[in-house]
C-alpha atoms as a PDB file:
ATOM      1  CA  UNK A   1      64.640  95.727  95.119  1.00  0.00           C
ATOM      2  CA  UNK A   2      65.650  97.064  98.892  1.00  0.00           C
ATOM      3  CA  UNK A   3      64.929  93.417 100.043  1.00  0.00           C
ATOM      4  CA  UNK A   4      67.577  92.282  97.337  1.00  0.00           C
ATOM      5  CA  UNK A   5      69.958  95.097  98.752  1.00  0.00           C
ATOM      6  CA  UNK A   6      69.315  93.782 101.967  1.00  0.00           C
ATOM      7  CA  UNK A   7      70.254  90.359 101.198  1.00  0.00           C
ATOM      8  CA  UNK A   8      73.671  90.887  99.145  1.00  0.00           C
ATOM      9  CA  UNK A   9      74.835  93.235 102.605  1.00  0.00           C
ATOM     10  CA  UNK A  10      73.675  90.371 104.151  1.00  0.00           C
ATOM     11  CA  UNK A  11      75.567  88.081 102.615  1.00  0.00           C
ATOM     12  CA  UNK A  12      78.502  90.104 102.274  1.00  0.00           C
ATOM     13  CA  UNK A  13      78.970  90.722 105.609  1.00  0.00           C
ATOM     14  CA  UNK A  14      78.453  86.807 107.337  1.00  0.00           C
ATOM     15  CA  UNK A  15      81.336  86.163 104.157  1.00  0.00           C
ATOM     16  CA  UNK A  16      83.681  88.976 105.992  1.00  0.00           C
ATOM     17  CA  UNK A  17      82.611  87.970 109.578  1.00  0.00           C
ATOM     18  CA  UNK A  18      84.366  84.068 108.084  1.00  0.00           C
ATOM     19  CA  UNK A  19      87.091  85.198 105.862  1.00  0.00           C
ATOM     20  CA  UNK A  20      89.981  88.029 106.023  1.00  0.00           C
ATOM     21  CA  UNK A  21      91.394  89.169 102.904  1.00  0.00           C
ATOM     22  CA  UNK A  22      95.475  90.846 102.661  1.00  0.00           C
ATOM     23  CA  UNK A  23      97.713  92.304 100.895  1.00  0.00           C
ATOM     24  CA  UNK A  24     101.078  93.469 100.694  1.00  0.00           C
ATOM     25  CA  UNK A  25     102.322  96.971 101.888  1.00  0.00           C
ATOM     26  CA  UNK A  26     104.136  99.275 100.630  1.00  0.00           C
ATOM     27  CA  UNK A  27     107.464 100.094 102.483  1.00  0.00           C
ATOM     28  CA  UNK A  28     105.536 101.382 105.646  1.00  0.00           C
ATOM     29  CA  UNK A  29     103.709  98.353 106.531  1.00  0.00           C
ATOM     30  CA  UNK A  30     105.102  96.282 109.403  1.00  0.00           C
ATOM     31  CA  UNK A  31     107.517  94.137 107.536  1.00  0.00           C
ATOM     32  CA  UNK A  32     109.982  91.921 109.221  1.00  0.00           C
ATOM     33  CA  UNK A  33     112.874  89.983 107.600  1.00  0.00           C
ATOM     34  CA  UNK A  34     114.258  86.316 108.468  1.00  0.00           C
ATOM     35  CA  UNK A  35     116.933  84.315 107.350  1.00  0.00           C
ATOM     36  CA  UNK A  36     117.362  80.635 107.611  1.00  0.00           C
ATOM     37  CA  UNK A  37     120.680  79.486 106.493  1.00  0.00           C
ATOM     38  CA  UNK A  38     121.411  75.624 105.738  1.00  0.00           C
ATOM     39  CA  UNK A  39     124.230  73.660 104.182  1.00  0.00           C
ATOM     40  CA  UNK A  40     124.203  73.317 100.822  1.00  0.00           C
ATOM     41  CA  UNK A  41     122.724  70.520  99.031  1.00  0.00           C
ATOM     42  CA  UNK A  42     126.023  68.837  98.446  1.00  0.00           C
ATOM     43  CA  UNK A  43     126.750  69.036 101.587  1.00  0.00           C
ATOM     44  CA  UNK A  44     123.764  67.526 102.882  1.00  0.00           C
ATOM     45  CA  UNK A  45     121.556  70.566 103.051  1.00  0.00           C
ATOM     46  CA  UNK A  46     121.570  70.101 107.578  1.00  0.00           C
ATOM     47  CA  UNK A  47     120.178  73.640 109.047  1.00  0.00           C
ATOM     48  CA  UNK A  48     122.611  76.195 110.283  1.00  0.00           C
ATOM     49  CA  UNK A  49     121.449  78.956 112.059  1.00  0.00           C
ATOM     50  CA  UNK A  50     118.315  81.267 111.285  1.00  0.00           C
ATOM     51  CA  UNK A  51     117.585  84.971 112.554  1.00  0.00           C
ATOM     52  CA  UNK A  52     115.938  88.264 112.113  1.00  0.00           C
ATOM     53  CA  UNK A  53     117.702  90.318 109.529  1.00  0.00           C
ATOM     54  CA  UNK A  54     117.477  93.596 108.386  1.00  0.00           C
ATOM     55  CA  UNK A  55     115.134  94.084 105.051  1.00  0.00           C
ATOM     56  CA  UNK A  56     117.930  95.336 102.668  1.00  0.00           C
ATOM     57  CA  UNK A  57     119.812  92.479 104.151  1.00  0.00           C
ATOM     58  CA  UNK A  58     117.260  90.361 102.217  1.00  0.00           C
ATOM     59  CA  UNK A  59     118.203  91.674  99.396  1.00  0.00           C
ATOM     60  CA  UNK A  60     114.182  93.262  99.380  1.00  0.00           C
ATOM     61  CA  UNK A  61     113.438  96.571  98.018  1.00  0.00           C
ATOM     62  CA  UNK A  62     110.026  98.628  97.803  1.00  0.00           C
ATOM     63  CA  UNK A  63     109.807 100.810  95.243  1.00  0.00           C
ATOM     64  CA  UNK A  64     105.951 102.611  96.749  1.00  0.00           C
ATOM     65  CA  UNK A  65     105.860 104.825  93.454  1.00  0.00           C
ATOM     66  CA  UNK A  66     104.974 101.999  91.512  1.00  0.00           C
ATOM     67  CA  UNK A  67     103.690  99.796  94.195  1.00  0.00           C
ATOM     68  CA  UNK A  68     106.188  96.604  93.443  1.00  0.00           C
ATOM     69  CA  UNK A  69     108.726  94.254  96.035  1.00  0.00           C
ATOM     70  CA  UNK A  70     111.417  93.089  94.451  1.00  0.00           C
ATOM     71  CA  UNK A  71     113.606  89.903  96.011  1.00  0.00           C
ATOM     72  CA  UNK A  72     117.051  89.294  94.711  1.00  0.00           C
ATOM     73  CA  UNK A  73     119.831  86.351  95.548  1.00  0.00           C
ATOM     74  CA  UNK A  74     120.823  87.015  99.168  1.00  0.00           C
ATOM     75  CA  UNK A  75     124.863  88.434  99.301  1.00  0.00           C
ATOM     76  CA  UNK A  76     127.440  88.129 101.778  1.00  0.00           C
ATOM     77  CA  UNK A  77     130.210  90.396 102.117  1.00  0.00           C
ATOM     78  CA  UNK A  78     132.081  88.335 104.560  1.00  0.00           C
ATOM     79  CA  UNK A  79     134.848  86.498 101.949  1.00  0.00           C
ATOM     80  CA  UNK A  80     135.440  83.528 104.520  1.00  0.00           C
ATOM     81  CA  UNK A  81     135.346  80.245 103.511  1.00  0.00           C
ATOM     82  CA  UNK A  82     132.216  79.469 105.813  1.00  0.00           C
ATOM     83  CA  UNK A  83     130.401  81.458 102.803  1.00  0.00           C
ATOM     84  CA  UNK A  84     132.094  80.680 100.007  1.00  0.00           C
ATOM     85  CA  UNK A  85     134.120  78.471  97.944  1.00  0.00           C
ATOM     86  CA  UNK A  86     137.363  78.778  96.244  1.00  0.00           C
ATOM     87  CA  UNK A  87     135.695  77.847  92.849  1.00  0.00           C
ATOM     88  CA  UNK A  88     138.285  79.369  90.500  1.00  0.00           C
ATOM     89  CA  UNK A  89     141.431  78.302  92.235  1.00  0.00           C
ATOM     90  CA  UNK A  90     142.621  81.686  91.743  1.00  0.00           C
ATOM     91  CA  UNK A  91     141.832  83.465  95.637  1.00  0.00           C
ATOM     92  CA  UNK A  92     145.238  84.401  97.305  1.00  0.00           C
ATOM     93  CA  UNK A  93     143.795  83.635 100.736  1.00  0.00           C
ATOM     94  CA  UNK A  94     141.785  79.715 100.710  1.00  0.00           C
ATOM     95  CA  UNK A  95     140.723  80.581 104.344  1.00  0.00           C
ATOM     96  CA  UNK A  96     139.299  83.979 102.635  1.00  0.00           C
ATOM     97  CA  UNK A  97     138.155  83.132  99.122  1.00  0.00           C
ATOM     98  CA  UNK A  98     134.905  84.847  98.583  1.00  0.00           C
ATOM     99  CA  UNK A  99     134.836  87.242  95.875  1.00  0.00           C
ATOM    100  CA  UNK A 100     133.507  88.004  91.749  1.00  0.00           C
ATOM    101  CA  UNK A 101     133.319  84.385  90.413  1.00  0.00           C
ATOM    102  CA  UNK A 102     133.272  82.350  93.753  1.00  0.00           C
ATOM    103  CA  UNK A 103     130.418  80.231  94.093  1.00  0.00           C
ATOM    104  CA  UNK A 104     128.502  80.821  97.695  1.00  0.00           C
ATOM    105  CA  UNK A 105     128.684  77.817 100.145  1.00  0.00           C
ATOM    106  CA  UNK A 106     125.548  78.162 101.917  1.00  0.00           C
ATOM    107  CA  UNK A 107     121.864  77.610 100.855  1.00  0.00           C
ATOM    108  CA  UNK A 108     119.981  80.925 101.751  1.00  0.00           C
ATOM    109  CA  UNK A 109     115.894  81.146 103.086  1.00  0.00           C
ATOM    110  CA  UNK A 110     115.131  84.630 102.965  1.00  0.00           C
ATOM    111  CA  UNK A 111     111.606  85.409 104.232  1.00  0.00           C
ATOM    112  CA  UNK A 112     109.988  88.737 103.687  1.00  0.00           C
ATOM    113  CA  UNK A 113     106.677  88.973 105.689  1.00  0.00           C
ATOM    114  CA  UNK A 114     103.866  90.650 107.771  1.00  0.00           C
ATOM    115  CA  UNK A 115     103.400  89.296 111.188  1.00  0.00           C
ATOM    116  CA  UNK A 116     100.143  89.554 112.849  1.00  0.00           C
ATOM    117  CA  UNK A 117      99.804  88.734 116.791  1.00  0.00           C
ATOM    118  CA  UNK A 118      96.697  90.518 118.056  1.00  0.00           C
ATOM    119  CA  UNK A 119      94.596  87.114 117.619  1.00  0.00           C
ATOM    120  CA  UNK A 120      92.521  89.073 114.336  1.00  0.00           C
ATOM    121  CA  UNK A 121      93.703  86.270 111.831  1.00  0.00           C
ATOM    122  CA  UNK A 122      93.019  83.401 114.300  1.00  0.00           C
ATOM    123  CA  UNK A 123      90.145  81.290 113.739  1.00  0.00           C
ATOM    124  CA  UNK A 124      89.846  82.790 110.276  1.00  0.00           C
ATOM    125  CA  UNK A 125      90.044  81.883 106.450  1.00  0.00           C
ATOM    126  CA  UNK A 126      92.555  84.261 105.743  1.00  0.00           C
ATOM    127  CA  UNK A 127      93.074  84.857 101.776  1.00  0.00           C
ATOM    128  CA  UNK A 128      96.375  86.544 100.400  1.00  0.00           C
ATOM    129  CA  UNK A 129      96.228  88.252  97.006  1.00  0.00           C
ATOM    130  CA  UNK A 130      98.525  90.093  94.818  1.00  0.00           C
ATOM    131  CA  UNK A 131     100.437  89.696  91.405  1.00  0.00           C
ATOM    132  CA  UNK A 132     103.999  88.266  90.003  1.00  0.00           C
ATOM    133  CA  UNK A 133     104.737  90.923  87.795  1.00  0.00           C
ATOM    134  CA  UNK A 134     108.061  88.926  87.282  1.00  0.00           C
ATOM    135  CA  UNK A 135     110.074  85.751  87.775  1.00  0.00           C
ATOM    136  CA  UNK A 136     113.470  85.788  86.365  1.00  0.00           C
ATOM    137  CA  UNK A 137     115.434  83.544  88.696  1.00  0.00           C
ATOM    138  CA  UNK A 138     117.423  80.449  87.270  1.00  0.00           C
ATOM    139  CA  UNK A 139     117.436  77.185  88.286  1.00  0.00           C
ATOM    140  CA  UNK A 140     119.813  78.612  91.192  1.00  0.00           C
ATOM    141  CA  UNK A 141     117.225  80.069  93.375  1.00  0.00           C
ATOM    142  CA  UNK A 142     113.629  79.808  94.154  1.00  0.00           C
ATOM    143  CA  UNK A 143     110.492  82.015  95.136  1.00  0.00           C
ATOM    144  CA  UNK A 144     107.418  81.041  97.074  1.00  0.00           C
ATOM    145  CA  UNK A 145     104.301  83.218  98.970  1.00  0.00           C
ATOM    146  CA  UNK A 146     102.913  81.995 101.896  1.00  0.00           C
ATOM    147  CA  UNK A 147     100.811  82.238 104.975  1.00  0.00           C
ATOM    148  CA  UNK A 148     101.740  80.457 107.960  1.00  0.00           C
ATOM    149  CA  UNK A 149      99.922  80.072 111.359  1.00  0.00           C
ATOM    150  CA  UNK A 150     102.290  79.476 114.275  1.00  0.00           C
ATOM    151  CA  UNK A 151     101.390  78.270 118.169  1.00  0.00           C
ATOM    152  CA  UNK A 152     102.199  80.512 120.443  1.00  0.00           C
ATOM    153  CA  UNK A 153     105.699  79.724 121.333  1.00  0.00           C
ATOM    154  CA  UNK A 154     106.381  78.959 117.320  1.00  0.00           C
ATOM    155  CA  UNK A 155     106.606  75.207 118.589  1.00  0.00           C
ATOM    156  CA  UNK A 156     104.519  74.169 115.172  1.00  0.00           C
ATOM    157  CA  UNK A 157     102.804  75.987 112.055  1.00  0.00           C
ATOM    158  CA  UNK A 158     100.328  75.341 109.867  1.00  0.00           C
ATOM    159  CA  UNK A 159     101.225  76.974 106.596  1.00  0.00           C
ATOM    160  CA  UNK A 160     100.686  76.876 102.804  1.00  0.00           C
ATOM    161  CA  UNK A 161     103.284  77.604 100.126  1.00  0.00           C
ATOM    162  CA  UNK A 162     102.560  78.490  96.620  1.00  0.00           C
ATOM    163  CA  UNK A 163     105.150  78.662  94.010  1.00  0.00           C
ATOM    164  CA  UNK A 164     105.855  82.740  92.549  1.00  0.00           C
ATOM    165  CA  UNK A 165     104.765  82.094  89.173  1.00  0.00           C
ATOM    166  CA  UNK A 166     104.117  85.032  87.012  1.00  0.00           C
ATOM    167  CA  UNK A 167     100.333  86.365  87.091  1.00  0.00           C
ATOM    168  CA  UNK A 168      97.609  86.875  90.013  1.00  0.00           C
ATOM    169  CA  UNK A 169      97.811  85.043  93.018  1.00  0.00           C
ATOM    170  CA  UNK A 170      94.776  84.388  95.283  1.00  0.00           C
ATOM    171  CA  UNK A 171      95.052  81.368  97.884  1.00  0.00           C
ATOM    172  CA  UNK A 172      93.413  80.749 101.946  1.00  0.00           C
ATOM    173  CA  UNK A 173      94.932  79.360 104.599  1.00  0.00           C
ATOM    174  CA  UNK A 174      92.097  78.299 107.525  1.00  0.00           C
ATOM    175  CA  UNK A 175      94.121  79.311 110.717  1.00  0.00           C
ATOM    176  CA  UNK A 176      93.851  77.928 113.779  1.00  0.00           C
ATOM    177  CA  UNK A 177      91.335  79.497 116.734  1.00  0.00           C
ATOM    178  CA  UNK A 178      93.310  80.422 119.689  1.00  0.00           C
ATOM    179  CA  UNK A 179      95.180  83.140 121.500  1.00  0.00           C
ATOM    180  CA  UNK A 180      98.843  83.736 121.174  1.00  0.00           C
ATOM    181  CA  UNK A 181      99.108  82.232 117.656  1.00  0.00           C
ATOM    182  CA  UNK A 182     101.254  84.346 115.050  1.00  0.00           C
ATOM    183  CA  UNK A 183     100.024  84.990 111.560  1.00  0.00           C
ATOM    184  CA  UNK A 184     102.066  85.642 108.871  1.00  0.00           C
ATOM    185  CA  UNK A 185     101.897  86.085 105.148  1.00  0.00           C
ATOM    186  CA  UNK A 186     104.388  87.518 102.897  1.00  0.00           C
ATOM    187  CA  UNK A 187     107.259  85.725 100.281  1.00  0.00           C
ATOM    188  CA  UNK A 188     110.356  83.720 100.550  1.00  0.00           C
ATOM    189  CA  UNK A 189     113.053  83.472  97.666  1.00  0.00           C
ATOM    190  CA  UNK A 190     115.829  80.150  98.969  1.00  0.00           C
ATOM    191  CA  UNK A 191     118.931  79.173  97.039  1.00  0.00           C
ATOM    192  CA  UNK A 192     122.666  79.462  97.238  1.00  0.00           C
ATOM    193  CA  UNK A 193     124.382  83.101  98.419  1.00  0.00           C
ATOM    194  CA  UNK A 194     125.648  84.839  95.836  1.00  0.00           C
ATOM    195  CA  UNK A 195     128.845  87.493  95.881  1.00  0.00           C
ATOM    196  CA  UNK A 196     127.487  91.081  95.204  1.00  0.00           C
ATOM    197  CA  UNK A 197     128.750  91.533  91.884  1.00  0.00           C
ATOM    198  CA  UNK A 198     127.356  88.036  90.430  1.00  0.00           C
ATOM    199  CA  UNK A 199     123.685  88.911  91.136  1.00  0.00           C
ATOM    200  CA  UNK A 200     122.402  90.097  88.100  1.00  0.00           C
ATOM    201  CA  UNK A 201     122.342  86.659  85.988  1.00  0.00           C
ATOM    202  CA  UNK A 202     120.703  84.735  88.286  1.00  0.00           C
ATOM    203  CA  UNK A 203     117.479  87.026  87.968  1.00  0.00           C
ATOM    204  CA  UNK A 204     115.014  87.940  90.717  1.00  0.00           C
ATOM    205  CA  UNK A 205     111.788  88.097  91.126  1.00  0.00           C
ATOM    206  CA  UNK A 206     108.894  91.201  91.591  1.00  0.00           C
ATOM    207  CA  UNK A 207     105.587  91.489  93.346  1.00  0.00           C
ATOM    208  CA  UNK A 208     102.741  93.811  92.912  1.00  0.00           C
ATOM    209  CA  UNK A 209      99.144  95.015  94.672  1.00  0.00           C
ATOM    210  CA  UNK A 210      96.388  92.319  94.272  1.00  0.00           C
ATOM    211  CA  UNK A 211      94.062  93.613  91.639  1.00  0.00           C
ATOM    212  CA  UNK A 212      90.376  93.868  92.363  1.00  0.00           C
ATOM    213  CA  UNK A 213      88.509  91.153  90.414  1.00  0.00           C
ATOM    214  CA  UNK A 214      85.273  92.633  88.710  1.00  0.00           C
ATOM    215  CA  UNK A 215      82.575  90.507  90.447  1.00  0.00           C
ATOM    216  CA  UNK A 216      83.826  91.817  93.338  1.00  0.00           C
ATOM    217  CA  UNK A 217      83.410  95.254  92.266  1.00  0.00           C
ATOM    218  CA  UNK A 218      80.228  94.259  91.352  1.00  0.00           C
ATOM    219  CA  UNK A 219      79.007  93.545  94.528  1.00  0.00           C
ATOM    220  CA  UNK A 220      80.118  96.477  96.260  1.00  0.00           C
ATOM    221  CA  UNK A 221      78.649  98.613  93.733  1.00  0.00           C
ATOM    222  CA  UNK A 222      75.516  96.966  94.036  1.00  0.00           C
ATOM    223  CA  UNK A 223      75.192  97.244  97.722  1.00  0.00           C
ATOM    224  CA  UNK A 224      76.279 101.001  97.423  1.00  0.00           C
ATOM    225  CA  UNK A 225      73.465 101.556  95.391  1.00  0.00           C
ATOM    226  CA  UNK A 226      71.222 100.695  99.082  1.00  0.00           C
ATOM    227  CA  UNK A 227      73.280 103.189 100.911  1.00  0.00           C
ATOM    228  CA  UNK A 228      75.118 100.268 102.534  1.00  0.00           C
ATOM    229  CA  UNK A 229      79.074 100.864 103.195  1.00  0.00           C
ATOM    230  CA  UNK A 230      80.746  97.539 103.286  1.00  0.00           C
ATOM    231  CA  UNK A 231      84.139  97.139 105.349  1.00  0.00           C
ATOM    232  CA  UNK A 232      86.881  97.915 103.054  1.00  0.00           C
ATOM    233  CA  UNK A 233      89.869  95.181 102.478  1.00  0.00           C
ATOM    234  CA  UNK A 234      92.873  95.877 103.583  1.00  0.00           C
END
């Protein structure tokens, strides 16, 4: 029996020497917010500009009581016609048209995510879990997770997207060996900017904590029973 202990902390811990595990955080974790902006699809979707923005900016909220992320459309409360169209034919101003009812004239890439740069990830099978508690967007808009491993000067990535559909998520990205690369893992929500007061019928979409799957549990139990701590997941 202690030789079967043995063996499972064994195994266990060559598995976590290979493979890092994540999850989201609650508001307190190191988040960082980016927005890509591109030209609508009609306009031949050609990239903007993209920078850091601010996490409500993202339309992102945390709500740490019950453990959930939720990503809305993006807004802009800049009316000028670089954001939005004169859709109804009814604003006074054409050069200022945004407002309730006016359709949004750029094609929005929020990205919500952790961003690890102390080489831990690198070199590693690095597995994001968690849950889509919800997905309510329309056609409009979109929501992805994702873990992407950047060179050093962000030059290249090598990344993996997964589509937000309701339910668990689980998925491994094998990142690349090297110091200097960024890791990051979090969720992205893309589609057309929408004025504040419009928001609500094009849905949004809510995250939650990975839940532990019961082998696992298993396994940890069983080495406990040998007196053997395992690392715990973050």
């Amino acid at each position: 029996m202690i030789r079967t202990g043995v063996m499972l902390a064994a195994m266990a811990t060559a598995s976590l020497a290979q493979a890092v595990t994540v999850t989201a955080p609650n508001s307190s974790g190191p988040w960082n917010g980016y927005m890509n902006v591109f030209q609508l699809p009609s306009n031949g979707s050609g990239y903007v500009f993209g920078s850091g923005w601010g996490l409500p900016d993202l339309v992102s909220s945390f709500n740490d009581g019950a453990g959930t992320i939720t990503m809305a459309p993006n807004t802009i409360g800049d009316p000028n016609n670089f954001w939005y169209q004169n859709t109804t034919g009814t604003a006074p101003d054409p050069v200022n048209p945004g407002g309730p009812g006016q359709k949004g004239n750029k094609s929005m890439q929020a990205n919500l995510y952790i961003e690890v740069n102390d080489n831990s990830l690198s070199g590693q099978s690095v597995t994001f879990e968690g849950v889509v508690l919800s997905n309510t967007y329309t056609s409009a808009h979109t929501a992805s997770i994702f873990i992407r491993d950047f060179a050093p000067d962000y030059s290249s990535s090598n990344d993996i997207f997964i589509p937000a559909t309701p339910g668990p998520f689980s998925f491994s990205l094998a990142t690349n060996p090297g110091p200097g690369r960024h890791v990051q893992y979090g969720f992205q929500t893309a589609g057309e900017n929408v004025w504040v007061t419009d928001v609500a019928p094009f849905g949004n979409v809510v995250f939650g904590p990975a839940v532990p799957e019961p082998a696992s549990a298993l396994l940890v139990g069983a080495v406990s029973l040998f007196g053997l701590a395992l690392p715990r997941r973050r």
